[in-house]
PDB file of N, CA and C in Angstrom:
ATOM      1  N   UNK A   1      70.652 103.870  99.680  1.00  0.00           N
ATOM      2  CA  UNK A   1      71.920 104.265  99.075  1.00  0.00           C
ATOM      3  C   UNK A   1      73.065 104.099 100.082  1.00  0.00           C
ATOM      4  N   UNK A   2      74.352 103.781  99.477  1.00  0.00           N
ATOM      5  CA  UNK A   2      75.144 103.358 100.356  1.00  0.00           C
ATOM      6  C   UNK A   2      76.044 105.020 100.236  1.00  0.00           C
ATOM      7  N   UNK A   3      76.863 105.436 101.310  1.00  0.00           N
ATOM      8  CA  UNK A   3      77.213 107.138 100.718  1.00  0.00           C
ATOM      9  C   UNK A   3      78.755 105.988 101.159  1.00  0.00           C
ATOM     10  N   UNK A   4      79.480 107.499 100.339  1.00  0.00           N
ATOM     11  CA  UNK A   4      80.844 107.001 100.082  1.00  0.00           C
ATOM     12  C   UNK A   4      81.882 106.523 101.526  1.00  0.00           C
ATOM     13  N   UNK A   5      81.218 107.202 102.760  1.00  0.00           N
ATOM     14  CA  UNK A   5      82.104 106.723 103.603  1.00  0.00           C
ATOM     15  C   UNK A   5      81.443 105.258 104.148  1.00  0.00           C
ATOM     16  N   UNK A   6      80.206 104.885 103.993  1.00  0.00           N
ATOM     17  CA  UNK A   6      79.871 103.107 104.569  1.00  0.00           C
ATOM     18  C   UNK A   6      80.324 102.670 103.137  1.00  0.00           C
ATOM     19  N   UNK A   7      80.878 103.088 102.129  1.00  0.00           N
ATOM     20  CA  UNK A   7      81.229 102.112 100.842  1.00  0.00           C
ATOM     21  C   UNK A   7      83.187 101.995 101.084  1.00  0.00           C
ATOM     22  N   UNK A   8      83.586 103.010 101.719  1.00  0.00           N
ATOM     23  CA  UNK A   8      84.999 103.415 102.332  1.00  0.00           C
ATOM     24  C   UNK A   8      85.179 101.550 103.030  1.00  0.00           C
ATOM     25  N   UNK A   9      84.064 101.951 104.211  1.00  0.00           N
ATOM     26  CA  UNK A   9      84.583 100.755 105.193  1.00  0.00           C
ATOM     27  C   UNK A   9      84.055  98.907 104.699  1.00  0.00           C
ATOM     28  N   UNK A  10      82.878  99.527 103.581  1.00  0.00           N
ATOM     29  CA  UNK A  10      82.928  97.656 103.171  1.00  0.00           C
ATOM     30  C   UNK A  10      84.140  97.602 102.227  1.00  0.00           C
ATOM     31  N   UNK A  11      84.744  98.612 101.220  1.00  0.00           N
ATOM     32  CA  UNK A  11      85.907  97.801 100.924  1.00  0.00           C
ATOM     33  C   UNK A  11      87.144  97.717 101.841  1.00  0.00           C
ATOM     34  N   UNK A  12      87.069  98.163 102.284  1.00  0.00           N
ATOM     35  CA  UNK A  12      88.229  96.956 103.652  1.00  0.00           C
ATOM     36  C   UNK A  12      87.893  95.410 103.883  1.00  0.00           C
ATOM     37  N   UNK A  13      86.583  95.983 104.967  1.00  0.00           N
ATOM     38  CA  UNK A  13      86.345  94.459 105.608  1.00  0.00           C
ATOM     39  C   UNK A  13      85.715  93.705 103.818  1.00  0.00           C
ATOM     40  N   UNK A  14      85.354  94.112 102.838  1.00  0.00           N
ATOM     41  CA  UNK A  14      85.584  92.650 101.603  1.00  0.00           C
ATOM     42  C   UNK A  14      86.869  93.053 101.510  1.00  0.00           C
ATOM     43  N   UNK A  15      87.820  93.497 101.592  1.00  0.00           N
ATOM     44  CA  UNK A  15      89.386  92.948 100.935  1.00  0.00           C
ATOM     45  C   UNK A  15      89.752  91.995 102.185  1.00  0.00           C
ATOM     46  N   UNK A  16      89.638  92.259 103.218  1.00  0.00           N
ATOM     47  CA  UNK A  16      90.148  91.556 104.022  1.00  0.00           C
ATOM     48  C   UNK A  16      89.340  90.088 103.872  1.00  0.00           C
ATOM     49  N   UNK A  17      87.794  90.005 103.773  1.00  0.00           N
ATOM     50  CA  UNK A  17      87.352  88.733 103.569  1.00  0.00           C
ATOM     51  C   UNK A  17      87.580  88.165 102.378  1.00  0.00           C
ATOM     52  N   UNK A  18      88.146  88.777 101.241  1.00  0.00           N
ATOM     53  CA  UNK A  18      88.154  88.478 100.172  1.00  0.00           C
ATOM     54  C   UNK A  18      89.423  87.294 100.505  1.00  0.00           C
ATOM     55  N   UNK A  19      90.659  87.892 100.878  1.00  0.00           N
ATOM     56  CA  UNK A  19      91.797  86.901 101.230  1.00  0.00           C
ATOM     57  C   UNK A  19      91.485  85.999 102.141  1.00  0.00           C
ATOM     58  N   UNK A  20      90.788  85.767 103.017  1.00  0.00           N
ATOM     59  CA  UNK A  20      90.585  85.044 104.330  1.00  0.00           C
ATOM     60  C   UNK A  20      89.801  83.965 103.744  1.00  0.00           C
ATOM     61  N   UNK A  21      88.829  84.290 102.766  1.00  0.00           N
ATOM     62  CA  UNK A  21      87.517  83.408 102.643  1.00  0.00           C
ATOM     63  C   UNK A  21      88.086  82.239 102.057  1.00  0.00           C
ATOM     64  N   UNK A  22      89.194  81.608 100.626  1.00  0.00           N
ATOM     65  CA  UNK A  22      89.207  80.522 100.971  1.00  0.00           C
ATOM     66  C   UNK A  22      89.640  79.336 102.122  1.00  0.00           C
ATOM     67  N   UNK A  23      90.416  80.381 103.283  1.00  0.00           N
ATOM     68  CA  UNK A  23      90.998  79.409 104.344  1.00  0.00           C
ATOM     69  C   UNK A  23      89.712  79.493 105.330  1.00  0.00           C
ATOM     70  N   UNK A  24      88.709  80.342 105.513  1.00  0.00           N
ATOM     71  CA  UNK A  24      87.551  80.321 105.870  1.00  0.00           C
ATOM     72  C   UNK A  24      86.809  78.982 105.937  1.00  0.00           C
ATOM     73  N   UNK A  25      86.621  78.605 104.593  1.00  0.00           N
ATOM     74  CA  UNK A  25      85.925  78.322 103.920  1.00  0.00           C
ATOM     75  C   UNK A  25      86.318  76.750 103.306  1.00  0.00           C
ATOM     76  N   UNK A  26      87.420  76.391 103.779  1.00  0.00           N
ATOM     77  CA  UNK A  26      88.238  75.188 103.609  1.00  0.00           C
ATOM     78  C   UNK A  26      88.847  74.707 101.942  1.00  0.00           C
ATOM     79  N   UNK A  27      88.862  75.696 100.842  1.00  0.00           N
ATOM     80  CA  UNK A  27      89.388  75.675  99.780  1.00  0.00           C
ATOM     81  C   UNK A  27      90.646  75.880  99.097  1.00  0.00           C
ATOM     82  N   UNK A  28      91.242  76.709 100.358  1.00  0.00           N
ATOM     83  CA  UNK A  28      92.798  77.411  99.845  1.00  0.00           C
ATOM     84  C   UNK A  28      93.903  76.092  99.306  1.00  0.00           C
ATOM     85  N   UNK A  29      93.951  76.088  98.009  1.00  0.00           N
ATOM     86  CA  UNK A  29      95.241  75.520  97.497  1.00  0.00           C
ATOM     87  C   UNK A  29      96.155  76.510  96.331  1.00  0.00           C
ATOM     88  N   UNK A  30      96.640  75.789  95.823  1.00  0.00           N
ATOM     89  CA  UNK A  30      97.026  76.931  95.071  1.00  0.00           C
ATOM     90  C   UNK A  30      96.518  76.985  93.604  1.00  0.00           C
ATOM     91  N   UNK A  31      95.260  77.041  93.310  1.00  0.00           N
ATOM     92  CA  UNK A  31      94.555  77.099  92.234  1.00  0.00           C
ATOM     93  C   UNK A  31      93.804  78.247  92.231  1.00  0.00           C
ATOM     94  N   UNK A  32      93.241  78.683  90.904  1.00  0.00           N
ATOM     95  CA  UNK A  32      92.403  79.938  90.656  1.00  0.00           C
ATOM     96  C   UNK A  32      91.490  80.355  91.954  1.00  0.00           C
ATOM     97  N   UNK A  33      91.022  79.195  92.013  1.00  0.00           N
ATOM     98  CA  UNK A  33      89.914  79.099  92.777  1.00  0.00           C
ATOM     99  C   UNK A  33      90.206  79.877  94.420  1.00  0.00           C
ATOM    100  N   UNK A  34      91.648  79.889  94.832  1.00  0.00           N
ATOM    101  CA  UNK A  34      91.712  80.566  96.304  1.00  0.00           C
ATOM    102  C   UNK A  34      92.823  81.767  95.380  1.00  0.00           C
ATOM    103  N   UNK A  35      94.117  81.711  94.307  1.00  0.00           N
ATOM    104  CA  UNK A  35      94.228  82.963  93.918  1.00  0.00           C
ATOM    105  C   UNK A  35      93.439  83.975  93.693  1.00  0.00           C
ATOM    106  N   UNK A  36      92.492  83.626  93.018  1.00  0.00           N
ATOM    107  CA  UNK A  36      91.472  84.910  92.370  1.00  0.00           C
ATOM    108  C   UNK A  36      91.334  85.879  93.787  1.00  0.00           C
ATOM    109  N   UNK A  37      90.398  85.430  94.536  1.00  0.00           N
ATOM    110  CA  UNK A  37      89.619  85.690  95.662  1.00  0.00           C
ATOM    111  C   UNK A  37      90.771  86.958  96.477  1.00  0.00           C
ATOM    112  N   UNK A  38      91.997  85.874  96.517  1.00  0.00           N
ATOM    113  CA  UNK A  38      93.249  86.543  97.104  1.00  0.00           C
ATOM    114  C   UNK A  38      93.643  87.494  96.576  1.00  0.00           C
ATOM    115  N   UNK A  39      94.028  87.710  95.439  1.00  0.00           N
ATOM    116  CA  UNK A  39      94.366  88.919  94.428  1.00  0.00           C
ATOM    117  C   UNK A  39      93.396  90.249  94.462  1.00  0.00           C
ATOM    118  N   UNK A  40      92.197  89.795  94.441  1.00  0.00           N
ATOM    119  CA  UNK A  40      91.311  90.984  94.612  1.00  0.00           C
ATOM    120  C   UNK A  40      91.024  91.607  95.610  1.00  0.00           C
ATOM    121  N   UNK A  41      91.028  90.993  96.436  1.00  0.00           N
ATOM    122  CA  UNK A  41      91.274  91.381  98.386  1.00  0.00           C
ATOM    123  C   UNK A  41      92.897  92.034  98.322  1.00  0.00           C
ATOM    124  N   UNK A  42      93.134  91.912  97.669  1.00  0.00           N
ATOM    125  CA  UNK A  42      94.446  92.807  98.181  1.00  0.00           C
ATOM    126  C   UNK A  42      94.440  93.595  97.076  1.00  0.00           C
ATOM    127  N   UNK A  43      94.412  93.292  96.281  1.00  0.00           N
ATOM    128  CA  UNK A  43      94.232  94.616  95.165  1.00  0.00           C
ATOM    129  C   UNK A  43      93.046  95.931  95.523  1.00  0.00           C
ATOM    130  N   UNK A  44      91.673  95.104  96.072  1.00  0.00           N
ATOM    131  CA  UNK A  44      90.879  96.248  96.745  1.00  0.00           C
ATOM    132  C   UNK A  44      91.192  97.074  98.059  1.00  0.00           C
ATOM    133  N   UNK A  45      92.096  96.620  99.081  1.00  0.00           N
ATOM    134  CA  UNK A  45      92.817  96.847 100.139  1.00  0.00           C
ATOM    135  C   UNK A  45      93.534  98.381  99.143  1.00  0.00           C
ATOM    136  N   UNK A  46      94.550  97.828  98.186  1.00  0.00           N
ATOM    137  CA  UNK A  46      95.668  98.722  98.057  1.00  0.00           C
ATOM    138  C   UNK A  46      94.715  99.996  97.018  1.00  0.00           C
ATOM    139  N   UNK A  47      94.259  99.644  96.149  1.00  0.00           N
ATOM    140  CA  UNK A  47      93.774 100.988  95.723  1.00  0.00           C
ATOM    141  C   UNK A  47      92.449 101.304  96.889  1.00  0.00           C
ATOM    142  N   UNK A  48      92.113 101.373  97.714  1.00  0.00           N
ATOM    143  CA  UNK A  48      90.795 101.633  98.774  1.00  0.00           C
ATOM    144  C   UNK A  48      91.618 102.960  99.604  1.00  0.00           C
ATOM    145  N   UNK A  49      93.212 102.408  99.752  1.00  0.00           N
ATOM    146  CA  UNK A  49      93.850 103.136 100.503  1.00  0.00           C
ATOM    147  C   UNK A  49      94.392 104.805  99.677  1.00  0.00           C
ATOM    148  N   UNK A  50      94.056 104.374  98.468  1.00  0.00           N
ATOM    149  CA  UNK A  50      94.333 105.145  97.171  1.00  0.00           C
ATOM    150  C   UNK A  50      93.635 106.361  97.073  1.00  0.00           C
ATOM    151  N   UNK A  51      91.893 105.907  97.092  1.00  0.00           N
ATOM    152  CA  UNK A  51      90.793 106.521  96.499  1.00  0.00           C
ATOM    153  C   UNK A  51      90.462 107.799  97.349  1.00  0.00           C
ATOM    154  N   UNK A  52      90.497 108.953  96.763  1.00  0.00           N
ATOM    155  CA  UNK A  52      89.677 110.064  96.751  1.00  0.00           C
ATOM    156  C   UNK A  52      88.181 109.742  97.663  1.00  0.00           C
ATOM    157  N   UNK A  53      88.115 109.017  99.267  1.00  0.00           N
ATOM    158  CA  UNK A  53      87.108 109.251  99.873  1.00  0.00           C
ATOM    159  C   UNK A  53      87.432 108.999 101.283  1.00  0.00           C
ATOM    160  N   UNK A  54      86.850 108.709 102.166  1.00  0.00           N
ATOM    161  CA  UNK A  54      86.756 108.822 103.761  1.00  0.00           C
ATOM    162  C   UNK A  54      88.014 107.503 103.764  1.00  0.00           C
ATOM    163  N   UNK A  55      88.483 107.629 104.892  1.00  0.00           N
ATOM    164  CA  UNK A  55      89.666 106.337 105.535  1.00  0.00           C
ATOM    165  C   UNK A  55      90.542 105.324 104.810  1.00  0.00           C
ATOM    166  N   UNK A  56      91.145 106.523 103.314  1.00  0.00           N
ATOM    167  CA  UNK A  56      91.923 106.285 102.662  1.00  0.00           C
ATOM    168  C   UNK A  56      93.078 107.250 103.312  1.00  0.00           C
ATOM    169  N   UNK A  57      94.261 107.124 102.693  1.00  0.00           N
ATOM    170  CA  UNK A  57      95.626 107.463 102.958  1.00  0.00           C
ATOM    171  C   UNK A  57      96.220 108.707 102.396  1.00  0.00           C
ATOM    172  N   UNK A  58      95.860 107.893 100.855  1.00  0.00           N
ATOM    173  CA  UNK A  58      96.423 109.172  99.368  1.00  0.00           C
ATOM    174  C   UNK A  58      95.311 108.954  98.963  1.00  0.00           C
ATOM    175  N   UNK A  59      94.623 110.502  99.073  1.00  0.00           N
ATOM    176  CA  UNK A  59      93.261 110.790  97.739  1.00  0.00           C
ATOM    177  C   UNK A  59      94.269 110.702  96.017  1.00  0.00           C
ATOM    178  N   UNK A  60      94.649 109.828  95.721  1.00  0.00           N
ATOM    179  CA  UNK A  60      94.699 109.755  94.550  1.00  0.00           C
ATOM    180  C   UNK A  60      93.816 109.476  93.044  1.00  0.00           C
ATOM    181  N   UNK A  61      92.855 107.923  93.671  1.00  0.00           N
ATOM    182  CA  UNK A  61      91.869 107.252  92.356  1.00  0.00           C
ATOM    183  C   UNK A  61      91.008 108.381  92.765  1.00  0.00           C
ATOM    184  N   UNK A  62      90.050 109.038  91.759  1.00  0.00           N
ATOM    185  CA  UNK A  62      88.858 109.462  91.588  1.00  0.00           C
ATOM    186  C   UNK A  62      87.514 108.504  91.781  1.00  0.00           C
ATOM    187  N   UNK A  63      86.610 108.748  92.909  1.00  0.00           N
ATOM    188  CA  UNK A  63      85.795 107.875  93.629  1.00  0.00           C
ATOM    189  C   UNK A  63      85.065 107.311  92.623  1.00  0.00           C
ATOM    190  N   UNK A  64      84.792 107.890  91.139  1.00  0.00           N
ATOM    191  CA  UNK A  64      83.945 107.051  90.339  1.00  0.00           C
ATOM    192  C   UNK A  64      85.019 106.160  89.711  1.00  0.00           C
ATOM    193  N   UNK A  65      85.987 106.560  89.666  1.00  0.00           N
ATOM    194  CA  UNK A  65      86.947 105.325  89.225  1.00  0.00           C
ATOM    195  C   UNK A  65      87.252 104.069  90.178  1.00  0.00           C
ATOM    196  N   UNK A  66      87.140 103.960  91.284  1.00  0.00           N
ATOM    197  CA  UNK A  66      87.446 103.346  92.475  1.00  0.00           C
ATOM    198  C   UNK A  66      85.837 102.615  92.228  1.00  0.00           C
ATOM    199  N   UNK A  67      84.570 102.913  91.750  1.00  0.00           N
ATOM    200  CA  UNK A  67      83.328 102.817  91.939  1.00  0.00           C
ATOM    201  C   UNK A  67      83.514 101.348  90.305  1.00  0.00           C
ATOM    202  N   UNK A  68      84.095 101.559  89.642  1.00  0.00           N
ATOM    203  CA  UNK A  68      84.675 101.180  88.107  1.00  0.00           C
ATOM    204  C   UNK A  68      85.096 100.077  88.453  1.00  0.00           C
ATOM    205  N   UNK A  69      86.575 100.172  89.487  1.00  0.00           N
ATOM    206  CA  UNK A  69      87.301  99.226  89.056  1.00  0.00           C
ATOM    207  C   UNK A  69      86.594  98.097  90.291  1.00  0.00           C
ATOM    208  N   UNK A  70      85.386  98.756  91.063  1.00  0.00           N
ATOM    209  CA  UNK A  70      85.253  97.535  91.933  1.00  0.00           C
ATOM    210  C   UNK A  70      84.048  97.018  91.407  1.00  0.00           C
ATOM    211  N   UNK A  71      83.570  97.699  90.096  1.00  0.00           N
ATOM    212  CA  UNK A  71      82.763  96.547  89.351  1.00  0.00           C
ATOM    213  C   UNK A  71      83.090  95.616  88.477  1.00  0.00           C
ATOM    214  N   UNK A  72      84.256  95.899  87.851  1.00  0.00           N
ATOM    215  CA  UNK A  72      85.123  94.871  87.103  1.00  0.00           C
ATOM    216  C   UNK A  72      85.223  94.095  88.150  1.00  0.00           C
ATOM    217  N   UNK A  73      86.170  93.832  89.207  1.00  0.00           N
ATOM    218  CA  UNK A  73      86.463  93.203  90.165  1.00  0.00           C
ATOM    219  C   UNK A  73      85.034  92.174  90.310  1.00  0.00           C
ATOM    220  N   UNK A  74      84.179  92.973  90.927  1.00  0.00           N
ATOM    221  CA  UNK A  74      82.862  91.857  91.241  1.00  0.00           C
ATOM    222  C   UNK A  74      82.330  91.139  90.059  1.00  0.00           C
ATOM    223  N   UNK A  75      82.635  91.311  88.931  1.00  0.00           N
ATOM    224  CA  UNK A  75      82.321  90.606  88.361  1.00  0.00           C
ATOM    225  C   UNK A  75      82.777  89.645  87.622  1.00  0.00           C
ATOM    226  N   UNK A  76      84.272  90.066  87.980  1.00  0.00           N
ATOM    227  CA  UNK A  76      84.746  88.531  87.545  1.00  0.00           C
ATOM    228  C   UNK A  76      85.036  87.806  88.531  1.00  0.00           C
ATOM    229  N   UNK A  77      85.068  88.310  90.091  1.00  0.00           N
ATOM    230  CA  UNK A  77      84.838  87.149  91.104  1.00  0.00           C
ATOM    231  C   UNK A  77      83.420  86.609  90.369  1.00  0.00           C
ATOM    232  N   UNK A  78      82.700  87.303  90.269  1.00  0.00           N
ATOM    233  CA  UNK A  78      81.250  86.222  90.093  1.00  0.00           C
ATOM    234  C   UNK A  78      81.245  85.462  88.901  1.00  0.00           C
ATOM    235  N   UNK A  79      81.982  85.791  87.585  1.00  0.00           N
ATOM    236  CA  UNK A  79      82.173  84.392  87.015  1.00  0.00           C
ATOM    237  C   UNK A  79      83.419  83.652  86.881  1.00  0.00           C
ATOM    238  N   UNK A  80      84.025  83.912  87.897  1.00  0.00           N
ATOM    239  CA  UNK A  80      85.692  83.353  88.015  1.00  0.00           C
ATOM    240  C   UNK A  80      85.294  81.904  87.823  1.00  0.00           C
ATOM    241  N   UNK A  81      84.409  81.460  88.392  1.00  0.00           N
ATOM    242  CA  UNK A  81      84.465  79.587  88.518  1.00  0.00           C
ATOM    243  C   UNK A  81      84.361  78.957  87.316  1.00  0.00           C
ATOM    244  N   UNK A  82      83.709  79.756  86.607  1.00  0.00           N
ATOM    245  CA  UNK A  82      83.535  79.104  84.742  1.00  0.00           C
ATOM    246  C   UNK A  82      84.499  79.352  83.967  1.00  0.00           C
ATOM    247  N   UNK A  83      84.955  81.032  84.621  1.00  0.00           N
ATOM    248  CA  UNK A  83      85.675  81.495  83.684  1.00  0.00           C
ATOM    249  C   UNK A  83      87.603  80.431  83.781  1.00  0.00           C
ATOM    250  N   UNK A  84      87.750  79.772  84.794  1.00  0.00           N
ATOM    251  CA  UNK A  84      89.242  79.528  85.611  1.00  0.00           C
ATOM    252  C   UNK A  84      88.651  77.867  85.452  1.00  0.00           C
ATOM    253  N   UNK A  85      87.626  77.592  85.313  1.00  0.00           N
ATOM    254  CA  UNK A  85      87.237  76.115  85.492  1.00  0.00           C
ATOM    255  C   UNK A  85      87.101  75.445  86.869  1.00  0.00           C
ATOM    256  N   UNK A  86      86.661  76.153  88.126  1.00  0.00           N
ATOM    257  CA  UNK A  86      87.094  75.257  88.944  1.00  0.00           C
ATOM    258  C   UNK A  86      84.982  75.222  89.488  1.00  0.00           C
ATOM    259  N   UNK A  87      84.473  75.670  88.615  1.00  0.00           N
ATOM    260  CA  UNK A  87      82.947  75.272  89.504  1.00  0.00           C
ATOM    261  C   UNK A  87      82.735  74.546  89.704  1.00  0.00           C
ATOM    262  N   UNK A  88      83.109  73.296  89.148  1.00  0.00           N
ATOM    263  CA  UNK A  88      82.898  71.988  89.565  1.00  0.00           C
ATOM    264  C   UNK A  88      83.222  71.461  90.717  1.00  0.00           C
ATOM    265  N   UNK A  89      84.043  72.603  91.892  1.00  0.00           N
ATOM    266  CA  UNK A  89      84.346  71.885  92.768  1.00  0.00           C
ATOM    267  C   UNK A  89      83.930  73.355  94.169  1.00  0.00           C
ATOM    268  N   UNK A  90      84.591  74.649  93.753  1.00  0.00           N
ATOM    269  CA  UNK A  90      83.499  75.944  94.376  1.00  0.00           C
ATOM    270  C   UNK A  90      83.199  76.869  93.399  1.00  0.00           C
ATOM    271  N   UNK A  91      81.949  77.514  93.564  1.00  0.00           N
ATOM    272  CA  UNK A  91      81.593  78.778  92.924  1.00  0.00           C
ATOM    273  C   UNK A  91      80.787  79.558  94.065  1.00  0.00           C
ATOM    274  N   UNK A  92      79.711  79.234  95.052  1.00  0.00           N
ATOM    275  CA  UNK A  92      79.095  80.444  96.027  1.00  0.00           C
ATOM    276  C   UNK A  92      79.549  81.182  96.493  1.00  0.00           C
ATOM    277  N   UNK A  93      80.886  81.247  97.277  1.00  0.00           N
ATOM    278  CA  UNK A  93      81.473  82.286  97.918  1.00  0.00           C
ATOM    279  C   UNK A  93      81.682  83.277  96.660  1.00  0.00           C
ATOM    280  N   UNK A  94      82.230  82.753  95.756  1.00  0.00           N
ATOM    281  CA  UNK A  94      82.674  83.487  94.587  1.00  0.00           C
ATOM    282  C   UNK A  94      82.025  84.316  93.951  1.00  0.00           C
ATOM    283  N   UNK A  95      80.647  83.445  93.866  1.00  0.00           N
ATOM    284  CA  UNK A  95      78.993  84.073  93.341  1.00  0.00           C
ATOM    285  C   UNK A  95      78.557  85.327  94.405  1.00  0.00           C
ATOM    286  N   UNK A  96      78.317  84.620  95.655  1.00  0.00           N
ATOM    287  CA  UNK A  96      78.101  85.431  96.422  1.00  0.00           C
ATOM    288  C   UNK A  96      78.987  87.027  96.439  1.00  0.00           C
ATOM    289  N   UNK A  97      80.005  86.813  96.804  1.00  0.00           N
ATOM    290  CA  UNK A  97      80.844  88.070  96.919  1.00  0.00           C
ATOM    291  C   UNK A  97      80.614  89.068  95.850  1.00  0.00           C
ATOM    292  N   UNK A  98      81.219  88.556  94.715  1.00  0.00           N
ATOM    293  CA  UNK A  98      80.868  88.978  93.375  1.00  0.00           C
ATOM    294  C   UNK A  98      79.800  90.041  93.268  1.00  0.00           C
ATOM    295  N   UNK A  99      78.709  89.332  93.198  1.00  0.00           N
ATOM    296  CA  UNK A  99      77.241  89.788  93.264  1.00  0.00           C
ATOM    297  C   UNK A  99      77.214  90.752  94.078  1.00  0.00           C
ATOM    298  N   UNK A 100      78.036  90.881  95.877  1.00  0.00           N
ATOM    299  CA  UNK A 100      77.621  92.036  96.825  1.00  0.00           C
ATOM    300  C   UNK A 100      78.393  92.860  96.178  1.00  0.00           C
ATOM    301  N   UNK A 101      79.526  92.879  95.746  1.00  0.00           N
ATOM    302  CA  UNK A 101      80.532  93.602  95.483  1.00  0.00           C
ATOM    303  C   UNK A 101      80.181  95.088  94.616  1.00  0.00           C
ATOM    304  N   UNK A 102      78.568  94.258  92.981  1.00  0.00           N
ATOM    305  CA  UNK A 102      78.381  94.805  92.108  1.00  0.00           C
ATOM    306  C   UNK A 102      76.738  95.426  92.604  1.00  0.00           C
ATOM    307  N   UNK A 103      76.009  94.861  93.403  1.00  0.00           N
ATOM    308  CA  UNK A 103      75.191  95.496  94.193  1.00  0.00           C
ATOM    309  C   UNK A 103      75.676  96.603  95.135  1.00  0.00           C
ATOM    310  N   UNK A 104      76.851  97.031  96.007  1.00  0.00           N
ATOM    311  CA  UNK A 104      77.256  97.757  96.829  1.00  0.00           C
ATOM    312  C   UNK A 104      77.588  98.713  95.627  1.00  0.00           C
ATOM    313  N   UNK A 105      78.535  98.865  94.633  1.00  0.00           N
ATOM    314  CA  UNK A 105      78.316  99.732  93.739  1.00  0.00           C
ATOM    315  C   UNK A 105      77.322 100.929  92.994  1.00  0.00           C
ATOM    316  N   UNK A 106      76.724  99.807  92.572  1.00  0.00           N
ATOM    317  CA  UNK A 106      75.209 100.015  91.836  1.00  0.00           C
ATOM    318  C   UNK A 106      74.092 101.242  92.920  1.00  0.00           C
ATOM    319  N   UNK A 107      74.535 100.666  94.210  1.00  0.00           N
ATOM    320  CA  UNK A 107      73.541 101.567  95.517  1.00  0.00           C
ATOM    321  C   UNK A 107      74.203 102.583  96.195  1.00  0.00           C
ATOM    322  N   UNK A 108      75.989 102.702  95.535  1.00  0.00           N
ATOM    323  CA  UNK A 108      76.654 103.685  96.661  1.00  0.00           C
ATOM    324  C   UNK A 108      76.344 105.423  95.468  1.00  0.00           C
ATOM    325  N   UNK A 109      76.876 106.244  96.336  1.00  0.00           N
ATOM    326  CA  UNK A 109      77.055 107.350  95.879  1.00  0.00           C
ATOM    327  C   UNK A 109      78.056 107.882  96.801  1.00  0.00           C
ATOM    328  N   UNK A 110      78.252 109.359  95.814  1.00  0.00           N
ATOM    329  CA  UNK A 110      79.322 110.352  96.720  1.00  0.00           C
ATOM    330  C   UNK A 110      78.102 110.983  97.926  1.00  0.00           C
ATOM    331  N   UNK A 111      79.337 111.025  99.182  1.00  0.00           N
ATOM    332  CA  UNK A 111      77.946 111.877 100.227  1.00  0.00           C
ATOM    333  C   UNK A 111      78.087 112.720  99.748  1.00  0.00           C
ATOM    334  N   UNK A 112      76.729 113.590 100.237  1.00  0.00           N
ATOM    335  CA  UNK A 112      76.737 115.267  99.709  1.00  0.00           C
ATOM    336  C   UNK A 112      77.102 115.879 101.010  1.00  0.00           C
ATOM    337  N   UNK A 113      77.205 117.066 101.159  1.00  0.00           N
ATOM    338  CA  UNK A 113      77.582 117.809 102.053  1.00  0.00           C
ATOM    339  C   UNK A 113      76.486 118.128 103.127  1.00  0.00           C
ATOM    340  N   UNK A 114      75.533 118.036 104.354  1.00  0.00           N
ATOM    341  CA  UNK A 114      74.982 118.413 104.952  1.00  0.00           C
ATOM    342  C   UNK A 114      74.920 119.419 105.957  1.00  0.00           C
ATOM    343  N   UNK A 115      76.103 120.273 105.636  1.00  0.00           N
ATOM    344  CA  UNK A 115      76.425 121.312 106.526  1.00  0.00           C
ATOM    345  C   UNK A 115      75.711 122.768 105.802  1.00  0.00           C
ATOM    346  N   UNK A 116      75.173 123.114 106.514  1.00  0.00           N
ATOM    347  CA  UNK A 116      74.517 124.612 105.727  1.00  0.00           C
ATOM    348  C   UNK A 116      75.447 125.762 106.735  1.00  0.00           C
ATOM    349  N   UNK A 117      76.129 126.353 105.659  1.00  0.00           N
ATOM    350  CA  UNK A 117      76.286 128.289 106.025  1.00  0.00           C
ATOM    351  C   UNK A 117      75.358 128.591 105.756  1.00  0.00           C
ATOM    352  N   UNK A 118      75.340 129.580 107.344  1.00  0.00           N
ATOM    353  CA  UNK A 118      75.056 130.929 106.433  1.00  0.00           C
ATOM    354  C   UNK A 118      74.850 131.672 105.827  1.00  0.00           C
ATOM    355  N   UNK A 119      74.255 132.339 105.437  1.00  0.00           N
ATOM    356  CA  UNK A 119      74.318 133.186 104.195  1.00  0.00           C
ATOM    357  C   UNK A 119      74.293 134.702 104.163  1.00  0.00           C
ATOM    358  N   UNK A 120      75.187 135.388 103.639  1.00  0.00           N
ATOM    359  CA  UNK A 120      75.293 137.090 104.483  1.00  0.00           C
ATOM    360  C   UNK A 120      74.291 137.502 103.446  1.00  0.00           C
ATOM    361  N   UNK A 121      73.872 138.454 103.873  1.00  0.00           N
ATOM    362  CA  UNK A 121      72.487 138.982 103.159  1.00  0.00           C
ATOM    363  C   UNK A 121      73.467 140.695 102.961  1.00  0.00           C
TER     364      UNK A 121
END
């Protein structure tokens, strides 16, 4: 299980790879194919900083909502290439990401608390 603060720090470093990966990756023009990627890396950046958990800014999103919108997200990176038309030329990074995006979900949870009080008798 992934607990909410190692799910805190992969959406950073994927927003940040999310934008980087088509110049990574030698694809960036200005087609779906390097927008998509770009849009969601910064869209996961700005609500990450949002969400109700560890090494955000404003607890505003509610962590199962933040848990929501980064499965929408992964999954239309993962069929962006069919869905935008450009598989014919990339889809793995797209596939790939996608796929971790909705697996990191699927395995995270809220941490629980491991601190024990006390208890006055």
């Amino acid at each position: 299980m992934i607990s909410s603060k190692i799910h805190a720090m992969l959406d950073y470093l994927v927003g940040l790879l999310l934008i980087a990966v088509p110049w990574l990756l030698g694809f960036a023009d200005d087609s779906a194919a390097t927008v998509i990627p770009v849009i969601l890396g910064a869209s996961t950046l700005l609500y990450s900083i949002l969400t109700n958990y560890e090494y955000s800014v404003a607890k505003v999103i509610p962590y199962r909502i933040h848990l929501t919108i980064d499965f929408i997200a992964g999954a239309l990176l993962l069929v962006s290439p069919w869905l935008f038309g450009f598989s014919d030329r990339i889809y793995l990074p797209h596939v790939i990401l996608g796929a971790f995006e909705i697996v990191a979900v699927l395995l995270s949870r809220k941490a629980i608390s491991t601190v024990h009080t006390p208890r006055h008798i």
